[in-house]
PDB file of N, CA and C in Angstrom:
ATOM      1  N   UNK A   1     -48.244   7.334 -24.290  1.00  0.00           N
ATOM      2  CA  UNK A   1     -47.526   8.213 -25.180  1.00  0.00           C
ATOM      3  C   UNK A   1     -46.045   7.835 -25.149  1.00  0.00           C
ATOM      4  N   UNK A   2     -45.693   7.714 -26.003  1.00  0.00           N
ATOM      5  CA  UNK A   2     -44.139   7.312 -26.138  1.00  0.00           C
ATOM      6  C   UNK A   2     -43.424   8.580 -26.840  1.00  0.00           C
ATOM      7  N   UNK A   3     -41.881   8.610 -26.170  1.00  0.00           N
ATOM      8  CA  UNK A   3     -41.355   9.933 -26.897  1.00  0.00           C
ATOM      9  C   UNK A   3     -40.410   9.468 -28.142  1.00  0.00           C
ATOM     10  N   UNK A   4     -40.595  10.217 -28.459  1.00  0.00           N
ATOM     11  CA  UNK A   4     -39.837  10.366 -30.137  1.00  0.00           C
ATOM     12  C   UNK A   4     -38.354  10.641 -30.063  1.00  0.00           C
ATOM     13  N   UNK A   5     -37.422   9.587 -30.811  1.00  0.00           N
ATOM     14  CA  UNK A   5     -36.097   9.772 -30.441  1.00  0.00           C
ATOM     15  C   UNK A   5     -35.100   9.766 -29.395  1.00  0.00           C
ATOM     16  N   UNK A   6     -34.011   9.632 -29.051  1.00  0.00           N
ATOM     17  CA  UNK A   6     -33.699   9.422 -27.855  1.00  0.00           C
ATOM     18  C   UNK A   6     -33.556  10.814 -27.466  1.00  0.00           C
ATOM     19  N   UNK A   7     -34.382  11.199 -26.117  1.00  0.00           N
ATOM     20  CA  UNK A   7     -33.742  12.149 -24.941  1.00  0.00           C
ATOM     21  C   UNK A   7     -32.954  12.461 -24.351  1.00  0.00           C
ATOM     22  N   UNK A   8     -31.971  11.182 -24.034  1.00  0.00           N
ATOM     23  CA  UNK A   8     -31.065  11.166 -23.243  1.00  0.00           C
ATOM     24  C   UNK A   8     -30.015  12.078 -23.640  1.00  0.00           C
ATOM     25  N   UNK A   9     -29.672  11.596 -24.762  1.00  0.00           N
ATOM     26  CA  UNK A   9     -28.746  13.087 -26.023  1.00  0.00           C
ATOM     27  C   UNK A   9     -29.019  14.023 -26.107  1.00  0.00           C
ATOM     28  N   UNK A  10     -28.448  15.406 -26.042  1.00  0.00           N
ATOM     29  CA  UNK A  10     -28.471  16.969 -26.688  1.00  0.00           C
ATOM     30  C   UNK A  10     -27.463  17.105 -27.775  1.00  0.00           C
ATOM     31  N   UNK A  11     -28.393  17.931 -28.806  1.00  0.00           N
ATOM     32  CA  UNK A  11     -27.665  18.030 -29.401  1.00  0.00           C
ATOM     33  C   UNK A  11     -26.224  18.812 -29.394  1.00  0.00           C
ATOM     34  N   UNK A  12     -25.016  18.232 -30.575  1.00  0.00           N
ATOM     35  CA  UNK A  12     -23.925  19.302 -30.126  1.00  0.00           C
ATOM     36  C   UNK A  12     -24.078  20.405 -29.906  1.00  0.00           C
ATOM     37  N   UNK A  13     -23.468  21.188 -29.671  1.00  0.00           N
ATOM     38  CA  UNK A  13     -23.058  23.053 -29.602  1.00  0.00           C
ATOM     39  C   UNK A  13     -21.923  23.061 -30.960  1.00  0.00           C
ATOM     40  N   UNK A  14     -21.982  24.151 -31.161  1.00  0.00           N
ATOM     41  CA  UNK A  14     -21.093  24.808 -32.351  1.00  0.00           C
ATOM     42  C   UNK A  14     -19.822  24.074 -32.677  1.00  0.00           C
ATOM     43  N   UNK A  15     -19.418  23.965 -33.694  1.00  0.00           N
ATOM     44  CA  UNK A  15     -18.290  23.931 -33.802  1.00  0.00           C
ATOM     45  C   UNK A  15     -17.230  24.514 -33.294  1.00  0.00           C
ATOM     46  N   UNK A  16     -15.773  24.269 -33.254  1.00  0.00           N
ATOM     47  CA  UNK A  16     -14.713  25.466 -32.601  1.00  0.00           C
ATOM     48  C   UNK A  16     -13.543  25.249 -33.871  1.00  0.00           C
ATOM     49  N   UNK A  17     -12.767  26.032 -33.505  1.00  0.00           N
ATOM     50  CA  UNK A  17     -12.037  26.564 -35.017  1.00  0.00           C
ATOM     51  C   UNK A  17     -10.580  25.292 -34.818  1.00  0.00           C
ATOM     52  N   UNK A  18     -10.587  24.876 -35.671  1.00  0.00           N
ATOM     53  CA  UNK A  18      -8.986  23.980 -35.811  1.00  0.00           C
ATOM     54  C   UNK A  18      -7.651  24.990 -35.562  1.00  0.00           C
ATOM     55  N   UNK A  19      -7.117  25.009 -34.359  1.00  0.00           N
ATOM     56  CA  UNK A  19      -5.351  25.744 -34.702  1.00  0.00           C
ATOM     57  C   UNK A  19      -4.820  24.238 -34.683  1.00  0.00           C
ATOM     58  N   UNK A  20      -3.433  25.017 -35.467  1.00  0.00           N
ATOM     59  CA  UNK A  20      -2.370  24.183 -35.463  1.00  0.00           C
ATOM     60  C   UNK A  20      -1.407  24.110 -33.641  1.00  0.00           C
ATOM     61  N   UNK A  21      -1.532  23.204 -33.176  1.00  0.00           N
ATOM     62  CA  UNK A  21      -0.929  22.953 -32.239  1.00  0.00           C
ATOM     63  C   UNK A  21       0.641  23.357 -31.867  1.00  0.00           C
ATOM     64  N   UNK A  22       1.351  23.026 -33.093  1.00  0.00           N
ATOM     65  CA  UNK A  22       2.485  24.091 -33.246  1.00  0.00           C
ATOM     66  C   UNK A  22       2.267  25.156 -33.244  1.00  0.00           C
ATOM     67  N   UNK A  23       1.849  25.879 -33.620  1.00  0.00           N
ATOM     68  CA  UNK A  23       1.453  27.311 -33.733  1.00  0.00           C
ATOM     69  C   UNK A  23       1.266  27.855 -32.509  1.00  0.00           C
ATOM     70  N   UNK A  24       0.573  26.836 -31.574  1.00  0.00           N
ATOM     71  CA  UNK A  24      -0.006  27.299 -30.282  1.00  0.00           C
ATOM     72  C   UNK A  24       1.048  27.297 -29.417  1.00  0.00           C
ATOM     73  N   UNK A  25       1.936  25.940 -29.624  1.00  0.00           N
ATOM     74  CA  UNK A  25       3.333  25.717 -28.508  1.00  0.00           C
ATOM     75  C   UNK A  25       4.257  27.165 -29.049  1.00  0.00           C
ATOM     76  N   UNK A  26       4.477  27.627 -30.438  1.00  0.00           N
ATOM     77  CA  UNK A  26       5.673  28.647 -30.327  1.00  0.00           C
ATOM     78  C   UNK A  26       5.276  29.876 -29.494  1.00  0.00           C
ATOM     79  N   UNK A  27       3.792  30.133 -29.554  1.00  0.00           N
ATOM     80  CA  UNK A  27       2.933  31.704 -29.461  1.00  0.00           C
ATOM     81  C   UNK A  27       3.353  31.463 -27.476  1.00  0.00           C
ATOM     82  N   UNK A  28       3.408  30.120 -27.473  1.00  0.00           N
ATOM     83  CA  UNK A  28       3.242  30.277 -25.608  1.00  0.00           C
ATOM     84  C   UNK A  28       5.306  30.502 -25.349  1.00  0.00           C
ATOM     85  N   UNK A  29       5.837  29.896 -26.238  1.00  0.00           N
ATOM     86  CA  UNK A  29       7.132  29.894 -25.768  1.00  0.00           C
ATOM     87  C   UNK A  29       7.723  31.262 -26.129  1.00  0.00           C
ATOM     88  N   UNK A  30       6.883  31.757 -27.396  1.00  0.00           N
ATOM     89  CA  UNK A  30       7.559  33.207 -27.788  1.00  0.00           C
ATOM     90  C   UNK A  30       6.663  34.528 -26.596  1.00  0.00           C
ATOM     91  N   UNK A  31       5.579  34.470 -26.881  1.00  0.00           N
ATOM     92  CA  UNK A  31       4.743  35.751 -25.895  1.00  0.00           C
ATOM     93  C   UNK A  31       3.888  34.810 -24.807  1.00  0.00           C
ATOM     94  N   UNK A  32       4.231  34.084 -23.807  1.00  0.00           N
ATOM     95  CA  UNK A  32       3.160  32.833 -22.923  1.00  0.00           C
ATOM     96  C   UNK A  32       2.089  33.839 -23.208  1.00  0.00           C
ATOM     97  N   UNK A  33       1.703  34.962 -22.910  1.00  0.00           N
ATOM     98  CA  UNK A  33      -0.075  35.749 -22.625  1.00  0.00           C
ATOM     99  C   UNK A  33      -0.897  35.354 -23.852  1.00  0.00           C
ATOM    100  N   UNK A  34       0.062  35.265 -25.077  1.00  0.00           N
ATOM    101  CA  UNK A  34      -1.059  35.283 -26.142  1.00  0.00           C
ATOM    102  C   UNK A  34      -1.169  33.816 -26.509  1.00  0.00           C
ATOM    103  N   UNK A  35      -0.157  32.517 -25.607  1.00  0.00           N
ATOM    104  CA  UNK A  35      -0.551  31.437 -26.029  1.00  0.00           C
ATOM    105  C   UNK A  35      -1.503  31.041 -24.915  1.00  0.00           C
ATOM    106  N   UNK A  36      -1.283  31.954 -23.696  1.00  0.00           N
ATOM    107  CA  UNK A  36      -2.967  31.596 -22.684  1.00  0.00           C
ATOM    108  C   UNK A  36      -4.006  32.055 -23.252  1.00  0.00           C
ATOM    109  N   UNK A  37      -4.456  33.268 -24.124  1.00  0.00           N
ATOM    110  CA  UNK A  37      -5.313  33.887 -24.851  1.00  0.00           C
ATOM    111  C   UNK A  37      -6.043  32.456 -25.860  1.00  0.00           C
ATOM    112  N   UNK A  38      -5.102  32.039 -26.602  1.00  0.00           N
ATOM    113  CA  UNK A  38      -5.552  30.605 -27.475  1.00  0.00           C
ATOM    114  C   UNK A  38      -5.918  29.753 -26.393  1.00  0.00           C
ATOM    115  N   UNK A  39      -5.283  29.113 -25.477  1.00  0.00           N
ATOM    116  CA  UNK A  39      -5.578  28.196 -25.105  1.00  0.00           C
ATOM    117  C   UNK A  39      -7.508  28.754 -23.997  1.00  0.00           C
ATOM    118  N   UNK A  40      -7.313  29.945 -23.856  1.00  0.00           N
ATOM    119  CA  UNK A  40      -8.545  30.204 -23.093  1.00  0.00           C
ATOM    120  C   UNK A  40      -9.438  30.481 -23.917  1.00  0.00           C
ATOM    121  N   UNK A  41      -9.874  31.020 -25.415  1.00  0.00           N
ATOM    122  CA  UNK A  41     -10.264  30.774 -26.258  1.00  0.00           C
ATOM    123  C   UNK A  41     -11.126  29.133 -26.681  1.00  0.00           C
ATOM    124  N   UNK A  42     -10.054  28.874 -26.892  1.00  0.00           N
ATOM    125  CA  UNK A  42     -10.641  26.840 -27.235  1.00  0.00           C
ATOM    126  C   UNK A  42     -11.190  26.477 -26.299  1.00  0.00           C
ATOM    127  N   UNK A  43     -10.930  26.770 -24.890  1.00  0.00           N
ATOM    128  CA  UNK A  43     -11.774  26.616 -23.472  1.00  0.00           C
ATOM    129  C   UNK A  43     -13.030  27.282 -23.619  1.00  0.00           C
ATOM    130  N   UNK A  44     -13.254  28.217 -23.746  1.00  0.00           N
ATOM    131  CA  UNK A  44     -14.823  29.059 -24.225  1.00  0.00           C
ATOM    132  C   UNK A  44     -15.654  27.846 -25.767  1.00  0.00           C
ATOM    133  N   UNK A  45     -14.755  27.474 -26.637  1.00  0.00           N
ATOM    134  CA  UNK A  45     -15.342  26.386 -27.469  1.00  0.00           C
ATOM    135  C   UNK A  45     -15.671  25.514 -27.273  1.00  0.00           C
ATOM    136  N   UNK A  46     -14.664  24.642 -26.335  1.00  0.00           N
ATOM    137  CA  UNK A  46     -15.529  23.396 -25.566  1.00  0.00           C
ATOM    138  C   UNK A  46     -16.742  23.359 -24.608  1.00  0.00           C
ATOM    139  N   UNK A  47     -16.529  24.000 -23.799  1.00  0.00           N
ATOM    140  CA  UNK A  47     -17.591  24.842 -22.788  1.00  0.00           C
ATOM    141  C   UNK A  47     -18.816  25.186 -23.354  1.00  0.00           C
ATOM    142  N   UNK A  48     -19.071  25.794 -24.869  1.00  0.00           N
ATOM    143  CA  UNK A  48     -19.855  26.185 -25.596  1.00  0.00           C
ATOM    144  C   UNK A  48     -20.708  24.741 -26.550  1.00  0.00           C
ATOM    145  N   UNK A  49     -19.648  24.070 -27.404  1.00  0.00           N
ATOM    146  CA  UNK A  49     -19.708  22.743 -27.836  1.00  0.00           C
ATOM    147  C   UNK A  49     -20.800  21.868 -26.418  1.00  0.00           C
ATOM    148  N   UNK A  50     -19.651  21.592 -25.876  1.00  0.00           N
ATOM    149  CA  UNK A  50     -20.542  21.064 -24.168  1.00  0.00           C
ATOM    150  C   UNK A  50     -21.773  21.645 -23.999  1.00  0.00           C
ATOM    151  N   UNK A  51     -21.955  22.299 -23.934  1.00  0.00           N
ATOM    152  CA  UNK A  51     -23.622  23.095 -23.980  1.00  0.00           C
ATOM    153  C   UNK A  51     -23.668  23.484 -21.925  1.00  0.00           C
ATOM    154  N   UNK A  52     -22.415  23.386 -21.372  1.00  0.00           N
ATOM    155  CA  UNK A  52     -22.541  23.747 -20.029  1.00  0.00           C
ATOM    156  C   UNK A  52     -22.708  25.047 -19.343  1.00  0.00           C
ATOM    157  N   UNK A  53     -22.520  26.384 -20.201  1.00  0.00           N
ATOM    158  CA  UNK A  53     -23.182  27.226 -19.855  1.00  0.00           C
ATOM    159  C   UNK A  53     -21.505  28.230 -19.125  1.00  0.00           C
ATOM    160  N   UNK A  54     -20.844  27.117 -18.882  1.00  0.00           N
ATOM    161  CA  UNK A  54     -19.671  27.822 -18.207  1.00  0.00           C
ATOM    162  C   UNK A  54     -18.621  29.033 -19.473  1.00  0.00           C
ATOM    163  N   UNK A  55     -18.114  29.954 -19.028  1.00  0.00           N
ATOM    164  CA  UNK A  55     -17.319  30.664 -19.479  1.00  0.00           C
ATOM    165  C   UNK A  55     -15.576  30.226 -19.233  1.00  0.00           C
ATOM    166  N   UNK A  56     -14.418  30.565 -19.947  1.00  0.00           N
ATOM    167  CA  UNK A  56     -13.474  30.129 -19.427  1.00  0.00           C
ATOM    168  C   UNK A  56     -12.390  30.894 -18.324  1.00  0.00           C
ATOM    169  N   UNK A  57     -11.776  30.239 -17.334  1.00  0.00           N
ATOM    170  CA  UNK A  57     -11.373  30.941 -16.416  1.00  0.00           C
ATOM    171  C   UNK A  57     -10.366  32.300 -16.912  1.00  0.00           C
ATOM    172  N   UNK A  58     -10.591  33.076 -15.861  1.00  0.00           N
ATOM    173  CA  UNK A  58      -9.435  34.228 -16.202  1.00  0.00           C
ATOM    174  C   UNK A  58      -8.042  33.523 -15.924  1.00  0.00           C
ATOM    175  N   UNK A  59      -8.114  32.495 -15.120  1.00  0.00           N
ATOM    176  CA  UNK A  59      -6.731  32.311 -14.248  1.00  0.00           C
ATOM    177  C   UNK A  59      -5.452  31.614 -15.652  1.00  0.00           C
ATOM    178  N   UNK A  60      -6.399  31.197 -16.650  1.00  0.00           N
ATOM    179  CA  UNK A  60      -5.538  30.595 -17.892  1.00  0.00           C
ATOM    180  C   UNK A  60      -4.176  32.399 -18.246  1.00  0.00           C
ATOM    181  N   UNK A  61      -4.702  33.385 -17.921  1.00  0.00           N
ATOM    182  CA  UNK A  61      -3.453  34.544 -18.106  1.00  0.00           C
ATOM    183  C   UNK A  61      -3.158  34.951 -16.619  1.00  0.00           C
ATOM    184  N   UNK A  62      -3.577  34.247 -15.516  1.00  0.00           N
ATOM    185  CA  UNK A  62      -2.807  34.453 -14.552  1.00  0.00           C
ATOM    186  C   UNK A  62      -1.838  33.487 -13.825  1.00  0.00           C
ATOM    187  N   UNK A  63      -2.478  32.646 -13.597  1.00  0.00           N
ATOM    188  CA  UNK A  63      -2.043  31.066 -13.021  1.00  0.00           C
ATOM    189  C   UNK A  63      -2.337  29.973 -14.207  1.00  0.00           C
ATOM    190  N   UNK A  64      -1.810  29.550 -15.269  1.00  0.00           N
ATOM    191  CA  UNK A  64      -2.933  28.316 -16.426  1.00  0.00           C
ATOM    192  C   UNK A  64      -2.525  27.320 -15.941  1.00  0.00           C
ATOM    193  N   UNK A  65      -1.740  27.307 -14.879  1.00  0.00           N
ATOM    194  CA  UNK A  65      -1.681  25.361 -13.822  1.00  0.00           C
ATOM    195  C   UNK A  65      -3.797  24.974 -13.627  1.00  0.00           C
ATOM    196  N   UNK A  66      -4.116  26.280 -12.962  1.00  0.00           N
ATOM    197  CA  UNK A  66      -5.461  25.617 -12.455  1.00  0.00           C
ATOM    198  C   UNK A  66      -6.151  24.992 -13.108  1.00  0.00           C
ATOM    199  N   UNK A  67      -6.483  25.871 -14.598  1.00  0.00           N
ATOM    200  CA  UNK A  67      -7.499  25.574 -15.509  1.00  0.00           C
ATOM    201  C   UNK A  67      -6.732  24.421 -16.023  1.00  0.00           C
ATOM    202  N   UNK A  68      -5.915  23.827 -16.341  1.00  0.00           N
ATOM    203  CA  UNK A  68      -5.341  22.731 -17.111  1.00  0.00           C
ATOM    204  C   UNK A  68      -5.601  21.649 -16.278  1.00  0.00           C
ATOM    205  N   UNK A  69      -5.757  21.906 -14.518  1.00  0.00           N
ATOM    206  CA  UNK A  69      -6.363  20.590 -14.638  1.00  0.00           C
ATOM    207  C   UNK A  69      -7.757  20.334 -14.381  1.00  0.00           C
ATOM    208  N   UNK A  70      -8.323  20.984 -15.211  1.00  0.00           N
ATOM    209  CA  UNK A  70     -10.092  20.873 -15.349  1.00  0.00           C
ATOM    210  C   UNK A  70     -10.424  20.528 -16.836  1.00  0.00           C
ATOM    211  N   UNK A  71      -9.167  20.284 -17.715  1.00  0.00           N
ATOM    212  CA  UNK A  71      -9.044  20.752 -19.091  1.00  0.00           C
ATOM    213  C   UNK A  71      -9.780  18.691 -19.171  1.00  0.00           C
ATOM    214  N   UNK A  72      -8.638  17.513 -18.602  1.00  0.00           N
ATOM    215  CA  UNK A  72      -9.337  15.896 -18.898  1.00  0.00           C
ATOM    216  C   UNK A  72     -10.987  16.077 -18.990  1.00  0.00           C
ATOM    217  N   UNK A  73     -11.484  16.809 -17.876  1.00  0.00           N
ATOM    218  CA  UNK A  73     -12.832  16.007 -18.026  1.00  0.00           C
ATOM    219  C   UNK A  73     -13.478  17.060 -19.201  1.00  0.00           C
ATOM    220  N   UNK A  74     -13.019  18.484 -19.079  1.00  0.00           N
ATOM    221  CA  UNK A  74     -13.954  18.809 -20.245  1.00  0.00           C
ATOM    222  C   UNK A  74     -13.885  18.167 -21.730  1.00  0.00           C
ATOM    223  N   UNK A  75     -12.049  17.693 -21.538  1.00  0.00           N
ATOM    224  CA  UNK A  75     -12.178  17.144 -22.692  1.00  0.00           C
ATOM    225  C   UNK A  75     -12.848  15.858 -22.666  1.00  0.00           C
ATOM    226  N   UNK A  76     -13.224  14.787 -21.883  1.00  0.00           N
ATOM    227  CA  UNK A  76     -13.876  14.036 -21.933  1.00  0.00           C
ATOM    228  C   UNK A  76     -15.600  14.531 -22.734  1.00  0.00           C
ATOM    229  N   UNK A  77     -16.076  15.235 -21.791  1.00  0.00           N
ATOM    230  CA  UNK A  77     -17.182  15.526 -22.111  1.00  0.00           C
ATOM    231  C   UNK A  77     -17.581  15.697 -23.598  1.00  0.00           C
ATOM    232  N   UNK A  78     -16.349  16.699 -23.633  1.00  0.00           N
ATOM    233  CA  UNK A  78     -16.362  16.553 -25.618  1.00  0.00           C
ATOM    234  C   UNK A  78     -16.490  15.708 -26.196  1.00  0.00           C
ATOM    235  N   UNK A  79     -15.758  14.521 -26.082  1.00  0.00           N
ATOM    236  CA  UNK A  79     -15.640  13.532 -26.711  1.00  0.00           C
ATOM    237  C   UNK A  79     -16.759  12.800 -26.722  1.00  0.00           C
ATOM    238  N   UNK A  80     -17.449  12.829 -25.629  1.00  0.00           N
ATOM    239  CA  UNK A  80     -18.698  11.414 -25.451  1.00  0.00           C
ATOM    240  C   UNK A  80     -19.920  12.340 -25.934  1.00  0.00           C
ATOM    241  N   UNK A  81     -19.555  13.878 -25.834  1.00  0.00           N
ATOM    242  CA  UNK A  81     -20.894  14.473 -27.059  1.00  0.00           C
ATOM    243  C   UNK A  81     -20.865  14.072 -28.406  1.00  0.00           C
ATOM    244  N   UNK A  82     -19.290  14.335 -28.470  1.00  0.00           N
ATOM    245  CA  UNK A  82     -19.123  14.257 -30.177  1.00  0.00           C
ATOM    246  C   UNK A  82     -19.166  12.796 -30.669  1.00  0.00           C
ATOM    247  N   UNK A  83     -19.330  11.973 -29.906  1.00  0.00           N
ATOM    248  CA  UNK A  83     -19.181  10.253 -30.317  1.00  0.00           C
ATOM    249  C   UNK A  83     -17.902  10.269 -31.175  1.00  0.00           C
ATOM    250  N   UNK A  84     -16.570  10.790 -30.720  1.00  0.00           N
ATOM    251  CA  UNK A  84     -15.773  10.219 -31.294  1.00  0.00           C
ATOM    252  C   UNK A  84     -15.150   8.880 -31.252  1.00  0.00           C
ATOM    253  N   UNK A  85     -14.214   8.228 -31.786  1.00  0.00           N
ATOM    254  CA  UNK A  85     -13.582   6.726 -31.434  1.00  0.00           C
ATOM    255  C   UNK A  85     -12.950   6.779 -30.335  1.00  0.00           C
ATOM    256  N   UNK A  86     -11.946   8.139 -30.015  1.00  0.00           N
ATOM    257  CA  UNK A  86     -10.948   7.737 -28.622  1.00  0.00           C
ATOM    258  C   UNK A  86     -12.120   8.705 -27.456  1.00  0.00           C
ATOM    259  N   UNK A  87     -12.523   8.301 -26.551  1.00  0.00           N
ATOM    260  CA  UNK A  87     -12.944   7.968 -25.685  1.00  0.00           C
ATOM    261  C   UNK A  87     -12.221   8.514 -24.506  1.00  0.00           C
ATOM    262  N   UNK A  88     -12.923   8.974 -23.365  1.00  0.00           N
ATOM    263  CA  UNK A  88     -12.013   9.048 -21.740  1.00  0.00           C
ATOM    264  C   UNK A  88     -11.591  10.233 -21.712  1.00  0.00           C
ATOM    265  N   UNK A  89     -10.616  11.015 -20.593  1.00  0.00           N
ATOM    266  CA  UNK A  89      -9.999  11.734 -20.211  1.00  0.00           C
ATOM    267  C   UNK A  89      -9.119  12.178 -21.015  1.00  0.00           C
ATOM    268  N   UNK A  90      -8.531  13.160 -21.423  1.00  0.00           N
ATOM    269  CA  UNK A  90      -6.401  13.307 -22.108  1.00  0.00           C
ATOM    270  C   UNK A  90      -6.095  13.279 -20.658  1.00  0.00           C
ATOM    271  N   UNK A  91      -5.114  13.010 -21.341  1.00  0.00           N
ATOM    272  CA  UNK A  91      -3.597  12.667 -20.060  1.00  0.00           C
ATOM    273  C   UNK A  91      -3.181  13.624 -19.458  1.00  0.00           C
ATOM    274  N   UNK A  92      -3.813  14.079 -18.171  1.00  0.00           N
ATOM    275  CA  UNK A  92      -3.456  15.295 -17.340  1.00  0.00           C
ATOM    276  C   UNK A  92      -1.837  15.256 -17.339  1.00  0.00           C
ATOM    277  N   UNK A  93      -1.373  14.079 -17.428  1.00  0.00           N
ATOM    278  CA  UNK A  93       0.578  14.442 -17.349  1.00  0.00           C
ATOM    279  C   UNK A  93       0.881  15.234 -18.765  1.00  0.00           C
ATOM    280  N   UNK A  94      -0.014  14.962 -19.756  1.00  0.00           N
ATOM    281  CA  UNK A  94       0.604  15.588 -20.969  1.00  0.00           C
ATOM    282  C   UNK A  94      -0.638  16.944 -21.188  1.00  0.00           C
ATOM    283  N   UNK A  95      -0.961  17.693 -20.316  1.00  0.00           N
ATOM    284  CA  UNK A  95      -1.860  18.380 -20.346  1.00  0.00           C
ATOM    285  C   UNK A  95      -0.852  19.495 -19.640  1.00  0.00           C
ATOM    286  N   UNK A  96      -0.836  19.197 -18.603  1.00  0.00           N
ATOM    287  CA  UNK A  96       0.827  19.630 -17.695  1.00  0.00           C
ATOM    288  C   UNK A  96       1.828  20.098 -18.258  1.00  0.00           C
ATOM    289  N   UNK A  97       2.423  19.021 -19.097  1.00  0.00           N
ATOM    290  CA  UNK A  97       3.810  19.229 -20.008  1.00  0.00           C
ATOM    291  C   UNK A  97       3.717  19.968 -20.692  1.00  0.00           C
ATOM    292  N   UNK A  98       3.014  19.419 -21.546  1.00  0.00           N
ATOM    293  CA  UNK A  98       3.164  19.623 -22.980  1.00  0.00           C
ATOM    294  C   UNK A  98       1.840  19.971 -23.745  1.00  0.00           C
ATOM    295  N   UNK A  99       0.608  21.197 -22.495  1.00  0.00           N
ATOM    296  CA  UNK A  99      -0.398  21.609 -22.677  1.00  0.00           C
ATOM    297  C   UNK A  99      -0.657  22.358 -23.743  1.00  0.00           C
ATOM    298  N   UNK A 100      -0.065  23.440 -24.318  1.00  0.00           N
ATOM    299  CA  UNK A 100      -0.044  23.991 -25.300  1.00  0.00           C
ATOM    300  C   UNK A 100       0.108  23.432 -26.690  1.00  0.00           C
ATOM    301  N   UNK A 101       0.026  22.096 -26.933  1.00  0.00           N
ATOM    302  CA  UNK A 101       0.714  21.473 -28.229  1.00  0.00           C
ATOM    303  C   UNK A 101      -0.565  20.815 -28.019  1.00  0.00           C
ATOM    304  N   UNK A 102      -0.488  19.539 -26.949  1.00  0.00           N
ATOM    305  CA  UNK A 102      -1.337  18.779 -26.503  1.00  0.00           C
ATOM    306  C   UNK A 102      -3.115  18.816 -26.186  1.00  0.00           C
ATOM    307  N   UNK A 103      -3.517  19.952 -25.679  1.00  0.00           N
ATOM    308  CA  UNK A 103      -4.582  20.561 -25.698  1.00  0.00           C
ATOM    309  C   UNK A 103      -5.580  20.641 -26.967  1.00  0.00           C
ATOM    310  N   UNK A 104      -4.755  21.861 -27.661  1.00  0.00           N
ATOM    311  CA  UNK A 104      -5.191  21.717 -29.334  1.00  0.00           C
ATOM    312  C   UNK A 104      -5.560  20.709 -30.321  1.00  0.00           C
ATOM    313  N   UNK A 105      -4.885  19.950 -30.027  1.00  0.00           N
ATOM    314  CA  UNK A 105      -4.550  18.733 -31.179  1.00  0.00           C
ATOM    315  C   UNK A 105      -5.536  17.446 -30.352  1.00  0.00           C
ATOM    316  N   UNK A 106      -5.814  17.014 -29.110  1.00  0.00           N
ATOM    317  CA  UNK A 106      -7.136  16.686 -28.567  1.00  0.00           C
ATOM    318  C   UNK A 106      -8.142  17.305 -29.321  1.00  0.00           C
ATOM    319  N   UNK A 107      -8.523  19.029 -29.111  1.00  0.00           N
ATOM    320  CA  UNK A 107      -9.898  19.477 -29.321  1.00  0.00           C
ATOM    321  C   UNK A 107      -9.869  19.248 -30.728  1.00  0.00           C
ATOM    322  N   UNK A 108      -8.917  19.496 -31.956  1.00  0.00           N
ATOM    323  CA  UNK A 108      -8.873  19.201 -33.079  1.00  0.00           C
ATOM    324  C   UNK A 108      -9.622  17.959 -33.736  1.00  0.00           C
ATOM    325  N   UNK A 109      -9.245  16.998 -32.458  1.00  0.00           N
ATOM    326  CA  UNK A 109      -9.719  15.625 -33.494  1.00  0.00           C
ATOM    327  C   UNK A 109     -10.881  15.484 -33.157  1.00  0.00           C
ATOM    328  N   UNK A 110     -11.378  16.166 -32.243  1.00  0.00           N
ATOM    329  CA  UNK A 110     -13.037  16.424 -31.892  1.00  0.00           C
ATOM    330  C   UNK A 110     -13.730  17.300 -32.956  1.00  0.00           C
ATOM    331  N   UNK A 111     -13.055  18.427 -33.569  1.00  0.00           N
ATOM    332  CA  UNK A 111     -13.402  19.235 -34.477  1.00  0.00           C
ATOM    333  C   UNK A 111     -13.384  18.803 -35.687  1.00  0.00           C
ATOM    334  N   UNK A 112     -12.570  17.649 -36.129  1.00  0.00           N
ATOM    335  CA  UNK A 112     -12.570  17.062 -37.103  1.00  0.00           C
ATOM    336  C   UNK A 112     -13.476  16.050 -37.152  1.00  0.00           C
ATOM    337  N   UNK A 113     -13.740  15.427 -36.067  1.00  0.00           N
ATOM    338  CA  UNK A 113     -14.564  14.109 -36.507  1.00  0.00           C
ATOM    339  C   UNK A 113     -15.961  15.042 -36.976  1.00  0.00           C
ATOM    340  N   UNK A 114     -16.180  15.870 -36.418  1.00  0.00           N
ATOM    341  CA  UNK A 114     -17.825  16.813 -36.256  1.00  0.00           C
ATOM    342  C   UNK A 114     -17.764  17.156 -38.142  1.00  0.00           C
ATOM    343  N   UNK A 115     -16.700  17.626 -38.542  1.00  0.00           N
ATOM    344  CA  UNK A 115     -16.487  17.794 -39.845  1.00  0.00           C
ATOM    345  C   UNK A 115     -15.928  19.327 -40.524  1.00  0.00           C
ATOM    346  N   UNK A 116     -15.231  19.584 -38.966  1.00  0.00           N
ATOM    347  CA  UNK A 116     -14.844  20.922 -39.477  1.00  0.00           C
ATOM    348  C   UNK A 116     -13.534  20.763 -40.357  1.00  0.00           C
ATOM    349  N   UNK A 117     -13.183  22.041 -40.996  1.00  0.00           N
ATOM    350  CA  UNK A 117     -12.125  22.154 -41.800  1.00  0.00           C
ATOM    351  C   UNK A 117     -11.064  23.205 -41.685  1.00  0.00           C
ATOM    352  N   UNK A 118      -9.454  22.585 -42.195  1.00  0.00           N
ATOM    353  CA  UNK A 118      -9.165  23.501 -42.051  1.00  0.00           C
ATOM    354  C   UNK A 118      -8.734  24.800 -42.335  1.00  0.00           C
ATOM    355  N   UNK A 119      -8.143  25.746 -41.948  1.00  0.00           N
ATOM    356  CA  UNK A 119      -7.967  27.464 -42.527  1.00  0.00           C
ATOM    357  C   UNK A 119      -6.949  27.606 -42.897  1.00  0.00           C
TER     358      UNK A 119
END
């Protein structure tokens, strides 16, 4: 008996919603809680997308150093579900920095290649 199609693959999980990355850097520099709210949000999308079952940490509105650096490999994971072109980890130094801009605009081009649109 031979199986049908490759196994090795699951299929994606849901789509997640496109923000504007600007949008996300002013909301953290004007109120930080409601730009950890977005950024823990898109964390529940990838997580979901990923099909891993995980929820996203509370610590993104208490501490968001921790969760940011768990943010490369999920975003990896995304990427090698979604078969996009760029490939690998994001750049935990610019995950660090310049997480709130940087973050978004990663999961974006994952959301875009899948074929979402935007609002």
């Amino acid at each position: 008996m031979v199986p049908a199609g490759n196994m090795g693959l699951a299929a994606p999980g849901p789509v997640g919603t496109i923000r504007n990355p600007v949008t996300t850097l002013l909301l953290c520099l004007v109120c930080f809680p409601i730009g950890c709210v977005q950024l823990k949000a898109l964390e529940d999308e990838l997580n979901a997308f990923v099909g891993n079952g995980k929820k996203a940490s509370i610590l993104w509105l208490i501490l968001p150093l921790i969760p940011v650096l768990g943010m490369p490999q999920l975003m990896a994971e995304a990427r090698a579900k979604a078969g996009t072109p760029v490939q690998g980890e994001g750049n935990l130094l610019y995950y660090l920095f310049f997480g709130p801009y940087m973050i978004p605009k990663d999961a974006n081009e994952i959301w875009r290649h899948l074929g979402a649109r935007s609002t």
